[in-house]
N, C-alpha and C. Protein backbone atom coordinates (compact mmCIF):
# COMPACT_ATOMS: atom_id res chain seq x y z
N UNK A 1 19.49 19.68 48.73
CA UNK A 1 18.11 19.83 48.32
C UNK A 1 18.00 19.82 46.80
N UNK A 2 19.06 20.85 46.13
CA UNK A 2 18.89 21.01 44.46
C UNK A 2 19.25 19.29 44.21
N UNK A 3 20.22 18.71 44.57
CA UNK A 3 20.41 17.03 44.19
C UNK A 3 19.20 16.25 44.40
N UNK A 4 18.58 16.44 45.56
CA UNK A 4 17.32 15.23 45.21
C UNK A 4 15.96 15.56 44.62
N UNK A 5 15.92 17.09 44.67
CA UNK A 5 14.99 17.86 43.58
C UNK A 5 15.40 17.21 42.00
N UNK A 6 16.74 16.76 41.72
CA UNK A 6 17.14 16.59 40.70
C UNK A 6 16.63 14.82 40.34
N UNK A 7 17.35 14.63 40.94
CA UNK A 7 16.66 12.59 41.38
C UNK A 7 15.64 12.77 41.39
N UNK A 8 14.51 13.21 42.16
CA UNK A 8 13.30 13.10 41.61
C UNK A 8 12.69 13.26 40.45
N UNK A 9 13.17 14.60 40.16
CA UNK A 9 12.77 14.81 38.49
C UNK A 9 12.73 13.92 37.55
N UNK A 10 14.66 13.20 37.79
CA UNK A 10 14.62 12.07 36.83
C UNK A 10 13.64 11.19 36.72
N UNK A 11 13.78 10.36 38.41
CA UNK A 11 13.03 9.51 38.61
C UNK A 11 11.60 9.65 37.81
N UNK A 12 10.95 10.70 37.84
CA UNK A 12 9.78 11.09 37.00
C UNK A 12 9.96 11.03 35.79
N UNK A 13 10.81 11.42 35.12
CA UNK A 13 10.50 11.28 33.86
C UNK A 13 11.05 9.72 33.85
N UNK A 14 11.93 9.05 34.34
CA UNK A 14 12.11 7.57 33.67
C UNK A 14 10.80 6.76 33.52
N UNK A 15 10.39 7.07 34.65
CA UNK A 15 8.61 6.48 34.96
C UNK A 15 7.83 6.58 33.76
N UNK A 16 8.18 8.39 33.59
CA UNK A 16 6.70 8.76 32.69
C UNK A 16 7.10 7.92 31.23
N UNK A 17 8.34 7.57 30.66
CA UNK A 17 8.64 7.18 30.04
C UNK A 17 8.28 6.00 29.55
N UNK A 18 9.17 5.06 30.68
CA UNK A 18 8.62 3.81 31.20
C UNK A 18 6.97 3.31 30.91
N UNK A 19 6.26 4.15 31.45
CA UNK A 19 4.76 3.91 31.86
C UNK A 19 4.13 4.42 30.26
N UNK A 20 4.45 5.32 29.47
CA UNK A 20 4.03 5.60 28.24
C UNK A 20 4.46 4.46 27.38
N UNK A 21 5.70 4.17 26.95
CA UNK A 21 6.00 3.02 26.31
C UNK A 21 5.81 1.74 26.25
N UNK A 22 5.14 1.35 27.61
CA UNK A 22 4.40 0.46 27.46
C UNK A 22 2.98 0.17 27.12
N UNK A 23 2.63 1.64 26.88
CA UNK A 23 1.54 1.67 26.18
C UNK A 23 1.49 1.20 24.59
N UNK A 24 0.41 0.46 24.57
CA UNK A 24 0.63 0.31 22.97
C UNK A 24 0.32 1.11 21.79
N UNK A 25 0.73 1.28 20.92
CA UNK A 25 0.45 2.28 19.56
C UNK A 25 -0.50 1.56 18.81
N UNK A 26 -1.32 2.02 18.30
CA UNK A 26 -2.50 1.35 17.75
C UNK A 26 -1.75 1.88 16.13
N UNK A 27 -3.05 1.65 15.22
CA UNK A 27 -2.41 1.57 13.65
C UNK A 27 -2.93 3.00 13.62
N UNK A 28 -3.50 3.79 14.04
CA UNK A 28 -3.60 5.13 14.31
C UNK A 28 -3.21 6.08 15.03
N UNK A 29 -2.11 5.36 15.39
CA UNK A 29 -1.08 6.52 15.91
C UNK A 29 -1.62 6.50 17.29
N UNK A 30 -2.25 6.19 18.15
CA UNK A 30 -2.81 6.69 19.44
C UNK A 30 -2.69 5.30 19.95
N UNK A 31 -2.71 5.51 21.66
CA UNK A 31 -2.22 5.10 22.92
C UNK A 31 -3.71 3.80 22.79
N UNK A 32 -3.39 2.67 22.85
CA UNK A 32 -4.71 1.80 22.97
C UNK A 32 -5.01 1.80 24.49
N UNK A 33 -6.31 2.45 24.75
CA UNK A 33 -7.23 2.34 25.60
C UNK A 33 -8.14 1.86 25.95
N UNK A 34 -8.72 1.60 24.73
CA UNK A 34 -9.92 0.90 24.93
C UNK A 34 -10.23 -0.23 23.93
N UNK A 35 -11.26 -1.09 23.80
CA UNK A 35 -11.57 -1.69 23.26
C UNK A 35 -11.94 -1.70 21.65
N UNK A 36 -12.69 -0.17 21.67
CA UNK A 36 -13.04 0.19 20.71
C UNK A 36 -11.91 1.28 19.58
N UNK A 37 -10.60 1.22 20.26
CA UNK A 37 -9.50 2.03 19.74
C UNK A 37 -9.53 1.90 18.18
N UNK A 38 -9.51 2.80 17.18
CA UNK A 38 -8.84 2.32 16.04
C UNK A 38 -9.81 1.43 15.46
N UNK A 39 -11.17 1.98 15.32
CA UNK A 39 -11.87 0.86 14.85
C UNK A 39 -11.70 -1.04 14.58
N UNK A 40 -11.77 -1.12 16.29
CA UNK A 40 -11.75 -2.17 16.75
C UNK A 40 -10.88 -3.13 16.57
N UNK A 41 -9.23 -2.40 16.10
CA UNK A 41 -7.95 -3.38 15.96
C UNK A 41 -7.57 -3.08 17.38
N UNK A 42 -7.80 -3.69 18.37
CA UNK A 42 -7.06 -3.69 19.28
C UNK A 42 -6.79 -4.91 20.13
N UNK A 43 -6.33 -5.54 19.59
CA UNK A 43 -5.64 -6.97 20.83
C UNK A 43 -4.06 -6.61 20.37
N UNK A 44 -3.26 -7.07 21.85
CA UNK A 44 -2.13 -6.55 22.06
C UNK A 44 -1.08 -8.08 22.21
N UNK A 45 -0.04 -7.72 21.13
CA UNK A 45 1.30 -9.00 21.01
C UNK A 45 2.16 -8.30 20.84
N UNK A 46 2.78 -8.55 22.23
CA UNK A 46 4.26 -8.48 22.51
C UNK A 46 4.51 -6.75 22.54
N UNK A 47 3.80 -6.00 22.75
CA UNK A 47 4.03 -4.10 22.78
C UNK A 47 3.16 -3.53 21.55
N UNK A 48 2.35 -4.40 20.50
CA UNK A 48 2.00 -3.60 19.35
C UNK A 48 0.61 -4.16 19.50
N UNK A 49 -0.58 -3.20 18.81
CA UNK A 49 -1.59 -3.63 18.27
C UNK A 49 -1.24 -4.52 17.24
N UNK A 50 -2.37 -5.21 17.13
CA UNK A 50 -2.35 -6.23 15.57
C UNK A 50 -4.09 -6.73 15.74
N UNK A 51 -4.72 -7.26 14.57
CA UNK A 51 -5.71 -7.47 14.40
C UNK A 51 -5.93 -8.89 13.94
N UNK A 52 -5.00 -9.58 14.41
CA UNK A 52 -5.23 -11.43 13.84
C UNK A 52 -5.82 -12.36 15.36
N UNK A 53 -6.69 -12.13 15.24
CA UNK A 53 -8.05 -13.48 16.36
C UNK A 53 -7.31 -14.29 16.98
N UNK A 54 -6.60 -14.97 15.79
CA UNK A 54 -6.09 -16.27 16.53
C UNK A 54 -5.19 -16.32 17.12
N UNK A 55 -4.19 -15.17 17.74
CA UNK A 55 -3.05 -15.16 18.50
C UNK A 55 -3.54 -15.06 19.77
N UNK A 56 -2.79 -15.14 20.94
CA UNK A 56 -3.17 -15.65 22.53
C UNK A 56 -2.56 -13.92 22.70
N UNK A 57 -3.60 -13.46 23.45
CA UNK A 57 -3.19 -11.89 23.34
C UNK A 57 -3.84 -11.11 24.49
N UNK A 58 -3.31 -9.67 24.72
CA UNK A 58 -3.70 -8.98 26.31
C UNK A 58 -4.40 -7.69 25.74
N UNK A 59 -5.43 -6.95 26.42
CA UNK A 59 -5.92 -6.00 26.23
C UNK A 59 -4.67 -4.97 25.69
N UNK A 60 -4.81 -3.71 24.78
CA UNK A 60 -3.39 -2.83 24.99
C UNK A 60 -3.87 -2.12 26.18
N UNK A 61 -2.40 -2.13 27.26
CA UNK A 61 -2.94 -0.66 28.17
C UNK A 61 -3.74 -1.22 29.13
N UNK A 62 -3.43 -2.19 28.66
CA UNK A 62 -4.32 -3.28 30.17
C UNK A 62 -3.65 -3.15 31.36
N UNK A 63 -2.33 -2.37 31.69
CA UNK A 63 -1.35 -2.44 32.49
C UNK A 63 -1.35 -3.79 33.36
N UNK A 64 -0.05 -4.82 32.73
CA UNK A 64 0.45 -6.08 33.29
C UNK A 64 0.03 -7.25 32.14
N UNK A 65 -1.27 -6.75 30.88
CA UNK A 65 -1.03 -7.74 30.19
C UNK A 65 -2.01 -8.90 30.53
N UNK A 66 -2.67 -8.81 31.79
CA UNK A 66 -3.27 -9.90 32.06
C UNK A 66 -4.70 -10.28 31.44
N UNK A 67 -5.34 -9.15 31.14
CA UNK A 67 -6.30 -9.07 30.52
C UNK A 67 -6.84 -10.13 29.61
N UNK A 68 -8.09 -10.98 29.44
CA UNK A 68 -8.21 -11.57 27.65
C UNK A 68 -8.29 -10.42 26.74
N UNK A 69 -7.68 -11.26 25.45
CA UNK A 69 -7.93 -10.61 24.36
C UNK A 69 -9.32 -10.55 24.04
N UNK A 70 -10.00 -9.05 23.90
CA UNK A 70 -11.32 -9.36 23.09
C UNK A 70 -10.81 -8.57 21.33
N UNK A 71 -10.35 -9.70 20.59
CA UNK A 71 -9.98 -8.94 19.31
C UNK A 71 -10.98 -8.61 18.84
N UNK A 72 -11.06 -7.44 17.42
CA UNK A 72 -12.49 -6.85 16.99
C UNK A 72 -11.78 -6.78 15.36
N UNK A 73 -12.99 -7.06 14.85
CA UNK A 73 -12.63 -7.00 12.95
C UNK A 73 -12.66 -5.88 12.98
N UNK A 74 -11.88 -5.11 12.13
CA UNK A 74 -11.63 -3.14 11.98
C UNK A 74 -13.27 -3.25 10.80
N UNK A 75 -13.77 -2.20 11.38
CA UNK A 75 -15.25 -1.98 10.03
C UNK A 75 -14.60 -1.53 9.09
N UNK A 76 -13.33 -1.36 8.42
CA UNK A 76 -12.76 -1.58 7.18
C UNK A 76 -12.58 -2.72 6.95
N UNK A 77 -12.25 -3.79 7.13
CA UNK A 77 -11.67 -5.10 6.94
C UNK A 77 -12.34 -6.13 7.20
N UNK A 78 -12.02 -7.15 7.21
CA UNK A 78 -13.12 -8.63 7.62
C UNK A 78 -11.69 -9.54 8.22
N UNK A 79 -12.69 -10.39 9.07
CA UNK A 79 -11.76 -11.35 10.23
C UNK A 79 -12.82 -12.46 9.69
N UNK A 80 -11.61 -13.82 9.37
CA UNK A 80 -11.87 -15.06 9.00
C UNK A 80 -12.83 -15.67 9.83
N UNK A 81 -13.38 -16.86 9.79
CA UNK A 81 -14.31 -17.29 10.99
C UNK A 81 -14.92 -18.44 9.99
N UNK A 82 -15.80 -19.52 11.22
CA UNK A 82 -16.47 -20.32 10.23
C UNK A 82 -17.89 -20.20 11.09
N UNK A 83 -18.92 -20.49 10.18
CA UNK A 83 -20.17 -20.09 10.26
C UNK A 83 -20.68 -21.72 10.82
N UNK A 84 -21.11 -21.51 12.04
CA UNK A 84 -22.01 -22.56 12.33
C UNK A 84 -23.41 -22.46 12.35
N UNK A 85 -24.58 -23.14 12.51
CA UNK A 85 -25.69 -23.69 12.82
C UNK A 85 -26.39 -23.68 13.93
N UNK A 86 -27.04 -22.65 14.50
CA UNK A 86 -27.98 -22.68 15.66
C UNK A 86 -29.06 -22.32 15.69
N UNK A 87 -30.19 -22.70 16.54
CA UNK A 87 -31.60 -23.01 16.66
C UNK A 87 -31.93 -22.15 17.80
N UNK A 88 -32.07 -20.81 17.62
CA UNK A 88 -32.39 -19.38 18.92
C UNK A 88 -33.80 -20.26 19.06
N UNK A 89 -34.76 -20.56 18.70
CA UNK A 89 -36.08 -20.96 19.13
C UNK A 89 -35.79 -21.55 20.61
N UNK A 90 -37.07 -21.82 21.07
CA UNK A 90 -37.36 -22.31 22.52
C UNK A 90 -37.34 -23.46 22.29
N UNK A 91 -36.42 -24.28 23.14
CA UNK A 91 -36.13 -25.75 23.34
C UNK A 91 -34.89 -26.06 21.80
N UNK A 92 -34.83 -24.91 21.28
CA UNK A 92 -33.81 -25.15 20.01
C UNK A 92 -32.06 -25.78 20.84
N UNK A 93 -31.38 -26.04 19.88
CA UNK A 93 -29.79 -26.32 20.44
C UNK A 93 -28.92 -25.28 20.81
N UNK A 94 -30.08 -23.80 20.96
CA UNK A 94 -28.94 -22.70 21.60
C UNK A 94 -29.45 -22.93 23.10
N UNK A 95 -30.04 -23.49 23.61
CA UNK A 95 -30.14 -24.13 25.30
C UNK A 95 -31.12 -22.75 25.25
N UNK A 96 -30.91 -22.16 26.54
CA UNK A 96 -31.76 -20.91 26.95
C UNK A 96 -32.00 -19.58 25.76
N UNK A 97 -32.70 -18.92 26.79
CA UNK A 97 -33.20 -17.98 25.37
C UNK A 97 -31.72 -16.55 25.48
N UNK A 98 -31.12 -16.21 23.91
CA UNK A 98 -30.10 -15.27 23.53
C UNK A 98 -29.79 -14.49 25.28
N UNK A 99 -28.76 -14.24 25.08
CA UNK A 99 -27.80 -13.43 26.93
C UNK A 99 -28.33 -11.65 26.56
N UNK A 100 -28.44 -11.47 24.98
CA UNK A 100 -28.19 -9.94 24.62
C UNK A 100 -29.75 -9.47 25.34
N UNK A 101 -30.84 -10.36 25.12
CA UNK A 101 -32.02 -9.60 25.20
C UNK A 101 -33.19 -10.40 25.78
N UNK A 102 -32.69 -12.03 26.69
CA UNK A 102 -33.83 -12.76 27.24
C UNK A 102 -34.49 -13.07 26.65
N UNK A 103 -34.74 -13.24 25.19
CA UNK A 103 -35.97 -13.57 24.19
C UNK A 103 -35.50 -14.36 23.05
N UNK A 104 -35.66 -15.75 23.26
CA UNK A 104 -35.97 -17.06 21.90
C UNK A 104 -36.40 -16.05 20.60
N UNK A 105 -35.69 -16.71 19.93
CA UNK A 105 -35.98 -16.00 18.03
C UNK A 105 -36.28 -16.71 17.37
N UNK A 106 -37.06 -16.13 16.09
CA UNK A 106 -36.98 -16.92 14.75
C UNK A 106 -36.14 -17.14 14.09
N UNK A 107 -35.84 -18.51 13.94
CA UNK A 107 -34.85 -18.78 13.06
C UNK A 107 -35.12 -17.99 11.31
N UNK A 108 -35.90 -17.94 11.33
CA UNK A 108 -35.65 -17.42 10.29
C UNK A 108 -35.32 -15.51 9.91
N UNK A 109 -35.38 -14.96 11.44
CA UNK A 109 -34.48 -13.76 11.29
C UNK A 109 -33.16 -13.84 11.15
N UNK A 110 -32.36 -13.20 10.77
CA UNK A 110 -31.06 -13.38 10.31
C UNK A 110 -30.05 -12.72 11.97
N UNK A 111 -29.70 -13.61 12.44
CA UNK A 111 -29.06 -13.46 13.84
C UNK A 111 -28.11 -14.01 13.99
N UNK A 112 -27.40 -13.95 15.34
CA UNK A 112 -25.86 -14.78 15.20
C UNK A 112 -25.44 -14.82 16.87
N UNK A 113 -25.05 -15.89 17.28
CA UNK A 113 -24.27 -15.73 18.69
C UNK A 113 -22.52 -15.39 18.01
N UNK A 114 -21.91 -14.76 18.70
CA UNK A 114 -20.39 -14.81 18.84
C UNK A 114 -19.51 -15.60 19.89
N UNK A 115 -18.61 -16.50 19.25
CA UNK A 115 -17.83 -16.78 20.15
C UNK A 115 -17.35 -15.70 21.05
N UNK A 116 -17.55 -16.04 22.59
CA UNK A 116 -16.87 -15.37 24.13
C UNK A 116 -15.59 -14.08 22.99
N UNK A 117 -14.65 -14.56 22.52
CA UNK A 117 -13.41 -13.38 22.68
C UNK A 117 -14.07 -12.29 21.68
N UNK A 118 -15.24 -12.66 20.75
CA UNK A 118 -15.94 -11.43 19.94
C UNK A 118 -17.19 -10.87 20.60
N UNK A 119 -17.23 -11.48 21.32
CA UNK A 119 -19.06 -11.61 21.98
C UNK A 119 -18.91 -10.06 22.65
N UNK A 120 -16.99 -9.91 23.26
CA UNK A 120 -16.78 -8.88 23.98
C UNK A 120 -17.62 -8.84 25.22
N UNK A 121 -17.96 -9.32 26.08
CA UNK A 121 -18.87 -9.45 27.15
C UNK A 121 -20.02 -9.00 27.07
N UNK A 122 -20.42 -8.94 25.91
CA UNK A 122 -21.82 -8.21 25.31
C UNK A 122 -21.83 -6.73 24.83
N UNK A 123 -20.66 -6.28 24.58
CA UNK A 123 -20.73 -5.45 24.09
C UNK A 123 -21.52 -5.26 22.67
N UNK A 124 -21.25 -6.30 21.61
CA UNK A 124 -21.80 -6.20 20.67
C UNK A 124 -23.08 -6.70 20.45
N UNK A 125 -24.16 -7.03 21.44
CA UNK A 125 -25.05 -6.96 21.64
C UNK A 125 -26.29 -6.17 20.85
N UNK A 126 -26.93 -6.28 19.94
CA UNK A 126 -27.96 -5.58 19.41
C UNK A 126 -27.86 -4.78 17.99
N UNK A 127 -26.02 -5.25 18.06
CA UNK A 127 -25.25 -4.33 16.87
C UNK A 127 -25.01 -5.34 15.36
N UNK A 128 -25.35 -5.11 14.52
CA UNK A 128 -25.25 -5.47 13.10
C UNK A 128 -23.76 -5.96 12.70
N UNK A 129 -23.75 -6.66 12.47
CA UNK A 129 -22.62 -7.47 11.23
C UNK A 129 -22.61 -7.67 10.39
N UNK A 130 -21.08 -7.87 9.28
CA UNK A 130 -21.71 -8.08 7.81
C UNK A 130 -20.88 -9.72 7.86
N UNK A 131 -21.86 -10.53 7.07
CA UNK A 131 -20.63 -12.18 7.17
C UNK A 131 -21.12 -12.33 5.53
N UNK A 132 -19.79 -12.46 4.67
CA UNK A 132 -19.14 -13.07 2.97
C UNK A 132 -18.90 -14.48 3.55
N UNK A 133 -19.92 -14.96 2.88
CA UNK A 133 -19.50 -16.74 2.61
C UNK A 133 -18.42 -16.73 1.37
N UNK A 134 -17.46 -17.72 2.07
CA UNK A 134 -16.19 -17.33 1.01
C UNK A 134 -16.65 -18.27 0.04
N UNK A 135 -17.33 -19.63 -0.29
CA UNK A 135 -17.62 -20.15 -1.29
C UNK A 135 -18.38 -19.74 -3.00
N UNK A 136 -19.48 -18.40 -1.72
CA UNK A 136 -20.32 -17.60 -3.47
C UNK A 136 -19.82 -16.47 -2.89
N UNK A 137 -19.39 -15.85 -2.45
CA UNK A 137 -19.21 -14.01 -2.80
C UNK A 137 -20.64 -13.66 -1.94
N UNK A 138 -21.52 -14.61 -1.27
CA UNK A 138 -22.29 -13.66 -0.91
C UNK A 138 -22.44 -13.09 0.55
N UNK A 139 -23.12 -11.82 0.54
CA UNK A 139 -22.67 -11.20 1.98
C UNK A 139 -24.18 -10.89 2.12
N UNK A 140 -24.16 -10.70 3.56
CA UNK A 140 -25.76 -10.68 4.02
C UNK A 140 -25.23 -9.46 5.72
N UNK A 141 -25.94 -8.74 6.36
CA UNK A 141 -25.89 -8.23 7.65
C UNK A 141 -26.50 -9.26 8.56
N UNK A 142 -26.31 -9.40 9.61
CA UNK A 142 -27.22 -10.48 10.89
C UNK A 142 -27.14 -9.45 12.28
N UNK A 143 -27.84 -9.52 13.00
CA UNK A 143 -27.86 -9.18 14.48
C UNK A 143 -27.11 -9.71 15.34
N UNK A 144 -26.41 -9.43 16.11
CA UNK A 144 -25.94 -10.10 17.39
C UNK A 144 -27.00 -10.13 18.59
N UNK A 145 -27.00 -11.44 18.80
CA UNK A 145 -28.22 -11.97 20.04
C UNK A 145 -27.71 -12.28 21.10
N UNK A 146 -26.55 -13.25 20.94
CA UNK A 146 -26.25 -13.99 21.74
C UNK A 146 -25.00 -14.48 21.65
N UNK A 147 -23.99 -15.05 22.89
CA UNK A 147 -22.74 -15.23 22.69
C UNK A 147 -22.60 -16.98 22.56
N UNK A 148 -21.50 -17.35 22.07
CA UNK A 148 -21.15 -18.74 22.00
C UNK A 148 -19.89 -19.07 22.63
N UNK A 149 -20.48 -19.35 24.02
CA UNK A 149 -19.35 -19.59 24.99
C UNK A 149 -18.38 -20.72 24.58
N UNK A 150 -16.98 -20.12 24.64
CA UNK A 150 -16.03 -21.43 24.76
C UNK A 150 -15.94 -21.75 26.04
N UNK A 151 -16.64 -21.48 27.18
CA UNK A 151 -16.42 -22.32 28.17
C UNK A 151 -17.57 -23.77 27.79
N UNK A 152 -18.51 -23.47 27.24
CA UNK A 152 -19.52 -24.62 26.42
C UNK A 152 -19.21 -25.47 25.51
N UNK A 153 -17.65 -25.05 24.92
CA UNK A 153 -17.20 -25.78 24.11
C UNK A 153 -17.90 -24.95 22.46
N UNK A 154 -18.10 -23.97 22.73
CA UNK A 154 -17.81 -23.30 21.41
C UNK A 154 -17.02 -22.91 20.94
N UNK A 155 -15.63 -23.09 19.68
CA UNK A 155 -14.66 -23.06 18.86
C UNK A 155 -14.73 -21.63 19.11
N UNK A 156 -13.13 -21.00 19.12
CA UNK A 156 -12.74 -19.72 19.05
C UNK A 156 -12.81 -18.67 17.36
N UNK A 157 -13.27 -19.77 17.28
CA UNK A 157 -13.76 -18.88 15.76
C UNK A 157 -14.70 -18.90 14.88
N UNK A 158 -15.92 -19.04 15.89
CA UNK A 158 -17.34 -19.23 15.46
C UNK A 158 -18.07 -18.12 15.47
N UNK A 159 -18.73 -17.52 14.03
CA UNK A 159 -19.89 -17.17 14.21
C UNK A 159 -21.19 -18.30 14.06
N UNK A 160 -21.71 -18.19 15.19
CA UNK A 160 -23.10 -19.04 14.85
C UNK A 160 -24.43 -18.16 14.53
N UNK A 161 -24.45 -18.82 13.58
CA UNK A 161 -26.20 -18.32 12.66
C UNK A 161 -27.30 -18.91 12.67
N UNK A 162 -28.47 -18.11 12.49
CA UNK A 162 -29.91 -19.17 12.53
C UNK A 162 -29.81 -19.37 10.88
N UNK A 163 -30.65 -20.45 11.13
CA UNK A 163 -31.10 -20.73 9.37
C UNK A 163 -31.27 -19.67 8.47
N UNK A 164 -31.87 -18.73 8.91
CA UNK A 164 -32.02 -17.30 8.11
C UNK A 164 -31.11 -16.77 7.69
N UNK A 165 -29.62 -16.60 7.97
CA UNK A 165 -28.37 -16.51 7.71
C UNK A 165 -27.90 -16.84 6.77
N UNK A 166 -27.96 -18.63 6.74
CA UNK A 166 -27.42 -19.13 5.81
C UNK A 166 -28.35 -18.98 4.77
N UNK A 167 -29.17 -19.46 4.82
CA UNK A 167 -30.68 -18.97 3.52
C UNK A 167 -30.01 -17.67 2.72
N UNK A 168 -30.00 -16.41 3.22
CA UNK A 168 -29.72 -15.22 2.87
C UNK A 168 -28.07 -15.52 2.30
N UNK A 169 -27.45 -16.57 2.82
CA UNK A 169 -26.13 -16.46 2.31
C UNK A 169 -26.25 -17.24 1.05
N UNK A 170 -27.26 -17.95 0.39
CA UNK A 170 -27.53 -19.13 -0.25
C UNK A 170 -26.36 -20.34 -0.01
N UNK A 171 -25.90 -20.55 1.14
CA UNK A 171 -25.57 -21.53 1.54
C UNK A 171 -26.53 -22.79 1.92
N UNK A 172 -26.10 -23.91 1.86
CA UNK A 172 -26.91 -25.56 2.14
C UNK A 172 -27.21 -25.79 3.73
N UNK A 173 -28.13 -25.09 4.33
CA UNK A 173 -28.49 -25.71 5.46
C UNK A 173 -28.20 -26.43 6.36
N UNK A 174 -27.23 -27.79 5.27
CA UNK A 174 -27.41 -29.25 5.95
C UNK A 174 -26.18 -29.09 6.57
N UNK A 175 -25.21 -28.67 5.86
CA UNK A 175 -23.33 -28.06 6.22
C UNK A 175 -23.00 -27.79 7.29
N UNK A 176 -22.43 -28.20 7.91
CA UNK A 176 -21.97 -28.09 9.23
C UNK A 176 -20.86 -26.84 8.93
N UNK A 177 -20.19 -26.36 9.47
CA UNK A 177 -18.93 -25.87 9.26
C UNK A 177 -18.45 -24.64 8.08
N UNK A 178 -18.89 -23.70 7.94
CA UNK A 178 -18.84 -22.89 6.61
C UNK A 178 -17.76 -21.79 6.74
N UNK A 179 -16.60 -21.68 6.08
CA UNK A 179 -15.36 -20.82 5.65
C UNK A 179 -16.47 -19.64 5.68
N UNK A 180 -16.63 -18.00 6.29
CA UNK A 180 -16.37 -16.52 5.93
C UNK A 180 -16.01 -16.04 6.54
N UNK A 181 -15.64 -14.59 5.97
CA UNK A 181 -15.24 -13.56 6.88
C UNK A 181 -16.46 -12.85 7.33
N UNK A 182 -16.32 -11.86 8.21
CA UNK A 182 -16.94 -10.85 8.84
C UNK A 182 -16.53 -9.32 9.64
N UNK A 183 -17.34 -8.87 9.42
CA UNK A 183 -16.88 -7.21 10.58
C UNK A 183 -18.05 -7.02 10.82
N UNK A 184 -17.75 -5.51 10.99
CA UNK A 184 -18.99 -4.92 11.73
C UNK A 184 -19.42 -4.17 10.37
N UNK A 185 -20.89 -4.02 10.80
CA UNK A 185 -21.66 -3.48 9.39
C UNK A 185 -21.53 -2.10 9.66
């Protein structure tokens, strides 16, 4: 009886071991759980948090890994991205009206869809951003409206903006394609 009282024990702790260590350590010392861990560094490569977008990556603590990555810019820091061009109006080139709130916008409010792996399944929905056009230094806040599906063929590293965006960024309108970073405001 004391022998497999003993085997079990082990058995327990190898587990608890096991099952903790594959938890990931965030840059704050704590077990990644959630999405929002660690002010929003949490996509998981290879056993560690890290905060770079463009790696192919699993929730931490997703147990098995299978998870998508939804990476998040830390609201200390900014995550690279390029700024596209969209038309929230009715009959505009964002197709239907924004996923966050059922309602066509003015382009000339300052708004933004997120590509699917930032969009977070709408989590960031209704919540403020800050986007630095890397060409002038200038930074502006925008809304999140709406997401920019890569199943639509939206680029994994798009923020898309209404005209109001770029205006406020004193960027050229006509530009397809614009180098900034961004986080959360």
């Amino acid at each position: 009886m004391a022998t497999n009282l003993a085997l079990i024990l082990t058995l327990c702790i190898i587990f608890t071991t096991f099952i903790s260590s594959s938890n990931s350590i965030s840059h704050c010392n704590g077990p990644c759980k959630s999405l929002d861990d660690c002010d929003g560094q949490l996509i998981c490569i290879r056993g560690k948090c890290n905060d770079d977008p463009d790696v192919g990556t699993s929730i931490c603590g997703g147990g098995g890994g299978s998870s998508p990555s939804v990476p998040s810019p830390p609201s200390t820091g900014s995550t690279p991205a390029m700024l596209t061009l969209n038309d929230f109006s009715e009959g505009g080139d964002g197709g239907g009206p924004s996923e966050c709130d059922e309602q066509y916008h003015d382009n000339n409010e300052r708004i933004v869809a997120l590509t699917t792996r930032w969009y977070a399944r709408g989590s960031r929905c209704g919540k403020m951003i800050r986007i630095r056009a890397n060409s002038n230094g200038k930074s502006v806040t925008a809304k999140v409206v709406d997401e920019c599906d890569t199943k639509d063929g939206c680029e994994n590293n798009v923020v898309d903006g209404s005209i109001g965006v770029r205006r406020a960024l004193g960027l050229n309108t006509n530009e397809g394609r614009v180098p900034i970073t961004w986080s959360m405001a």
